[in-house]
C-alpha atoms as a PDB file:
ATOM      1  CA  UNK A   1      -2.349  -3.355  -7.719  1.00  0.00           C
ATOM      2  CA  UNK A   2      -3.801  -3.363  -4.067  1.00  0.00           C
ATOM      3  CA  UNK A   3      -4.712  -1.235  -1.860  1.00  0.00           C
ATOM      4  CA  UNK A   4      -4.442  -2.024   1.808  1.00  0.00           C
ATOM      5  CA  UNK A   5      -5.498   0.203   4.798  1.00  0.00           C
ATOM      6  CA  UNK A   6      -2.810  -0.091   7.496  1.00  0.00           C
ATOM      7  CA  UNK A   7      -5.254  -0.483  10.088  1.00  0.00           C
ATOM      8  CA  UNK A   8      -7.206  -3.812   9.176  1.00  0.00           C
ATOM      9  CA  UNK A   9      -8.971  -5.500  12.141  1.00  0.00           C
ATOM     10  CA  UNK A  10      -7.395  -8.587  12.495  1.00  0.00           C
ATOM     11  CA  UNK A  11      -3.822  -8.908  10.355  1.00  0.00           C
ATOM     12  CA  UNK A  12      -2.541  -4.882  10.110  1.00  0.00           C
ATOM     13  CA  UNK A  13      -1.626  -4.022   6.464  1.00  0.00           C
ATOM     14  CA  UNK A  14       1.741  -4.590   7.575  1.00  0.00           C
ATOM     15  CA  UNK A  15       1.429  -8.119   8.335  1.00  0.00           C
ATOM     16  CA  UNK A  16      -1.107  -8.260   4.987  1.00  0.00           C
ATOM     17  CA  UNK A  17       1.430  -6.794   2.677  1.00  0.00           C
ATOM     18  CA  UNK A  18       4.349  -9.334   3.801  1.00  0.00           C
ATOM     19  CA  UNK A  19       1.874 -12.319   3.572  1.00  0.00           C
ATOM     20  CA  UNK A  20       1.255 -10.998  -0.015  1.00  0.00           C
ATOM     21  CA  UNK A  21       5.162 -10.362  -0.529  1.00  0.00           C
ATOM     22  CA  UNK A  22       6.117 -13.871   0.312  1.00  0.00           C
ATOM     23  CA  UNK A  23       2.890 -15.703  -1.497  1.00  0.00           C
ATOM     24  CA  UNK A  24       3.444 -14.051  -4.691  1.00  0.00           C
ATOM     25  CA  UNK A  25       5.836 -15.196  -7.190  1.00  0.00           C
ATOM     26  CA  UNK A  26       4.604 -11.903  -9.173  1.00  0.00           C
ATOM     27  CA  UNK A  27       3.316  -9.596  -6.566  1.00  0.00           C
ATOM     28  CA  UNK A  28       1.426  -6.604  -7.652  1.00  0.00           C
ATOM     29  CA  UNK A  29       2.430  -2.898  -6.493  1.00  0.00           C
ATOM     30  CA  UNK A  30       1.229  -2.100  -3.078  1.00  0.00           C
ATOM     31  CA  UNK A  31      -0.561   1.016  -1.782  1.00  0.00           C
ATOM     32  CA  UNK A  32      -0.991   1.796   1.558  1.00  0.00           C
ATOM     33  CA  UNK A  33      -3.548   4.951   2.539  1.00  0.00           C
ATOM     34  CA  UNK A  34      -3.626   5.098   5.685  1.00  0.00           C
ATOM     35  CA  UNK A  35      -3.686   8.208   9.237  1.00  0.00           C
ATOM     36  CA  UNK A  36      -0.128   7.191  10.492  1.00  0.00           C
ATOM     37  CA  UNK A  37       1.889  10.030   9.452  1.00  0.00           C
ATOM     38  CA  UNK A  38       4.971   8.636  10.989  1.00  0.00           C
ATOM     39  CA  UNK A  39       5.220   5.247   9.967  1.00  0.00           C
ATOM     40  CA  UNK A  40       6.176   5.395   6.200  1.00  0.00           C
ATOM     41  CA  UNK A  41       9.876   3.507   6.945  1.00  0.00           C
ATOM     42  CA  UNK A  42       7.218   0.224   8.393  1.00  0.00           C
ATOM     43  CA  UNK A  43       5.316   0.412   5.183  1.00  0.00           C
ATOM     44  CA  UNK A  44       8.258   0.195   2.710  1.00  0.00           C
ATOM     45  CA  UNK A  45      10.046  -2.463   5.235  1.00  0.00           C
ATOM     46  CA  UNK A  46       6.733  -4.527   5.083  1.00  0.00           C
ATOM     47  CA  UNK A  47       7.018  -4.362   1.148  1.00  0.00           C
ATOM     48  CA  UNK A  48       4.644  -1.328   0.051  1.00  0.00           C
ATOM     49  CA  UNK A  49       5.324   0.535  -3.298  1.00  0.00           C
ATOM     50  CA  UNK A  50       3.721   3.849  -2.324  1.00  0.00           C
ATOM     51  CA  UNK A  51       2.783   5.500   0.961  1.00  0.00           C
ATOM     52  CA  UNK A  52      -0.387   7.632   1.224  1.00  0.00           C
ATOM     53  CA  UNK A  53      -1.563   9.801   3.921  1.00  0.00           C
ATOM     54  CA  UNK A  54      -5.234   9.914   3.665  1.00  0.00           C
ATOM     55  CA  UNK A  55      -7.183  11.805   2.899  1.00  0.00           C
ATOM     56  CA  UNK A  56      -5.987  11.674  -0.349  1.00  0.00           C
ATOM     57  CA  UNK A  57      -7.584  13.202  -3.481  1.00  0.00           C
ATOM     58  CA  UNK A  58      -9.319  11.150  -5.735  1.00  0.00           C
ATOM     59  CA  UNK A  59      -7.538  12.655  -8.689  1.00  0.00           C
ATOM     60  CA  UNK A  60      -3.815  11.764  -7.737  1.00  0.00           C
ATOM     61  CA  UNK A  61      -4.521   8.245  -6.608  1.00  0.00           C
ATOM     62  CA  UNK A  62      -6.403   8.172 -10.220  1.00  0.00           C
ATOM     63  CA  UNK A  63      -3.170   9.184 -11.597  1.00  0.00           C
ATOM     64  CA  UNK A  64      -1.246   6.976  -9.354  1.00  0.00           C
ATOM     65  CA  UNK A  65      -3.585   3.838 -10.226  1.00  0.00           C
ATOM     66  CA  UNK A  66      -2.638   4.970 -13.709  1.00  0.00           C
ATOM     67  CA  UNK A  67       0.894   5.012 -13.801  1.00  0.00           C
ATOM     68  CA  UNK A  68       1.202   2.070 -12.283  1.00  0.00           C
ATOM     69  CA  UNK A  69      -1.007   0.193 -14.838  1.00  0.00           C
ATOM     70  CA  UNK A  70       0.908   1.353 -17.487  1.00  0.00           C
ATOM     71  CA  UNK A  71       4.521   0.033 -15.682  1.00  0.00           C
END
């Protein structure tokens, strides 16, 4: 799994998660926590798996990070 922050410095998420998409014969699911409440369509366009507004609570990305270990 990885978890990438939308807003990155240099390369967005966005442009992270596609460069990961494309690289990867066997890409791992991607999770993106991030403060843009509107731009969930972008995240799943740029190839991530799950969509998190932050904050989010510990115990249901624990469960998340969980249920995607055992897929």
């Amino acid at each position: 799994m990885a978890i990438l922050d939308i807003g990155l410095p240099d390369d967005d998420g966005y442009q992270l998660a596609r460069k990961l998409v494309a690289a990867l014969a066997r890409r791992p699911p991607l999770i993106a926590p991030t403060r843009y409440g509107n731009a969930e369509e972008k995240a799943r366009v740029a190839g991530f798996d799950h969509y998190l507004l932050k904050t989010v609570e510990p115990a249901f990305l624990a469960d998340l990070l969980n249920r995607q270990a055992r897929e």
